[in-house]
Protein backbone atom coordinates (compact mmCIF):
# COMPACT_ATOMS: atom_id res chain seq x y z
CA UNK A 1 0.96 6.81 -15.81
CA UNK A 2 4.51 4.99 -15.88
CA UNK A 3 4.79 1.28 -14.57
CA UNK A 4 6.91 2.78 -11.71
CA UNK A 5 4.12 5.03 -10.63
CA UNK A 6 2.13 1.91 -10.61
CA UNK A 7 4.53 -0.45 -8.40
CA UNK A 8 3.41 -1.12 -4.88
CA UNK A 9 7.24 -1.97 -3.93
CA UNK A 10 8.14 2.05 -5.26
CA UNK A 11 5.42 3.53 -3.71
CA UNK A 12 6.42 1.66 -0.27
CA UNK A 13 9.57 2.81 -0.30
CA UNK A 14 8.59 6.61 -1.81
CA UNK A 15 6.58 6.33 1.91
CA UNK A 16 7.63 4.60 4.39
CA UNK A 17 11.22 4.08 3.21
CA UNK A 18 12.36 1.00 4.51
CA UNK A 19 16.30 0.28 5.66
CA UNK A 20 17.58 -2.64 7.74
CA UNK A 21 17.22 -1.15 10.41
CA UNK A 22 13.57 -0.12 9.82
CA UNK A 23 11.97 -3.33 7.85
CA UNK A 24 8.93 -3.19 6.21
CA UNK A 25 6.35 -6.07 5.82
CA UNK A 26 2.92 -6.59 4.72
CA UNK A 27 0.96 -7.28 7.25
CA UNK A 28 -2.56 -7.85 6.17
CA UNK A 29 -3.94 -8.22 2.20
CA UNK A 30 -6.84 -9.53 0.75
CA UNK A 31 -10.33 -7.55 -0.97
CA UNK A 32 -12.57 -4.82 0.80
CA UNK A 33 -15.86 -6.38 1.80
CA UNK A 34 -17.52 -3.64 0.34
CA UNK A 35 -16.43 -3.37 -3.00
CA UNK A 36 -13.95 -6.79 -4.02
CA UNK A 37 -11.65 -3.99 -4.45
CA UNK A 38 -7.79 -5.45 -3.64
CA UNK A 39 -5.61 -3.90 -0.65
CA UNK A 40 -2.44 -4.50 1.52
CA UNK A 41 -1.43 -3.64 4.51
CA UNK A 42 1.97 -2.34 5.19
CA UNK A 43 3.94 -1.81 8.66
CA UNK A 44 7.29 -0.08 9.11
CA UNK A 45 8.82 -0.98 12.98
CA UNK A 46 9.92 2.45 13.71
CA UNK A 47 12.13 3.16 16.78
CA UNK A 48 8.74 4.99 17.95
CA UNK A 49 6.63 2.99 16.91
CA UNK A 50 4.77 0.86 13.79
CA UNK A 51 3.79 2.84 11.22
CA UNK A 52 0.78 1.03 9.25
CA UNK A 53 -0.12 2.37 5.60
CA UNK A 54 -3.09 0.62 3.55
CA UNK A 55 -2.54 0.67 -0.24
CA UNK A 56 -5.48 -0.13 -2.65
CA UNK A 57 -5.68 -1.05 -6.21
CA UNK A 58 -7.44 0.95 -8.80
CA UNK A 59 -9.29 -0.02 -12.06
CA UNK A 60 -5.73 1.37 -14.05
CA UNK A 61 -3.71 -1.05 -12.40
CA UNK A 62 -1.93 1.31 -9.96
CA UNK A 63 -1.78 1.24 -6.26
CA UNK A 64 -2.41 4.48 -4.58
CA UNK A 65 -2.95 5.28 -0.40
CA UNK A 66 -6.50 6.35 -0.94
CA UNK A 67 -9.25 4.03 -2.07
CA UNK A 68 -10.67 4.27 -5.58
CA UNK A 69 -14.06 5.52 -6.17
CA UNK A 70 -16.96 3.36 -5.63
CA UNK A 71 -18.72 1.90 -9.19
CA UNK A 72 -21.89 3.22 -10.59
């Protein structure tokens, strides 16, 4: 896996592509309760709507929109 399939700034803007007049921010970050396991929050203001997308960090150092897999 390439460092750019690892960013959390790409992978924002791959979803929820931001523009000025649709900002992006994070909105909420921290560790699961379950697991320690690292995630943000991030909310595009839509002219619908927010859009909210959770991003979590896995053991390879990547951020993906699904959570790892719980350790054994």
């Amino acid at each position: 896996m390439t460092t750019a399939e690892k960013s959390l700034r790409l992978l924002v803007e791959k979803w929820l592509t931001p523009t000025s007049a649709t900002p992006v921010r994070v909105t909420r970050f921290g560790r699961t309760a379950s697991n320690g396991r690292r995630y943000v929050c991030v909310e595009a203001l839509r002219p619908e709507g927010p859009v909210a997308l959770f991003f979590f960090r896995h053991d390879d150092g990547s951020w993906r929109v699904f959570p790892p897999e719980s350790r054994s």
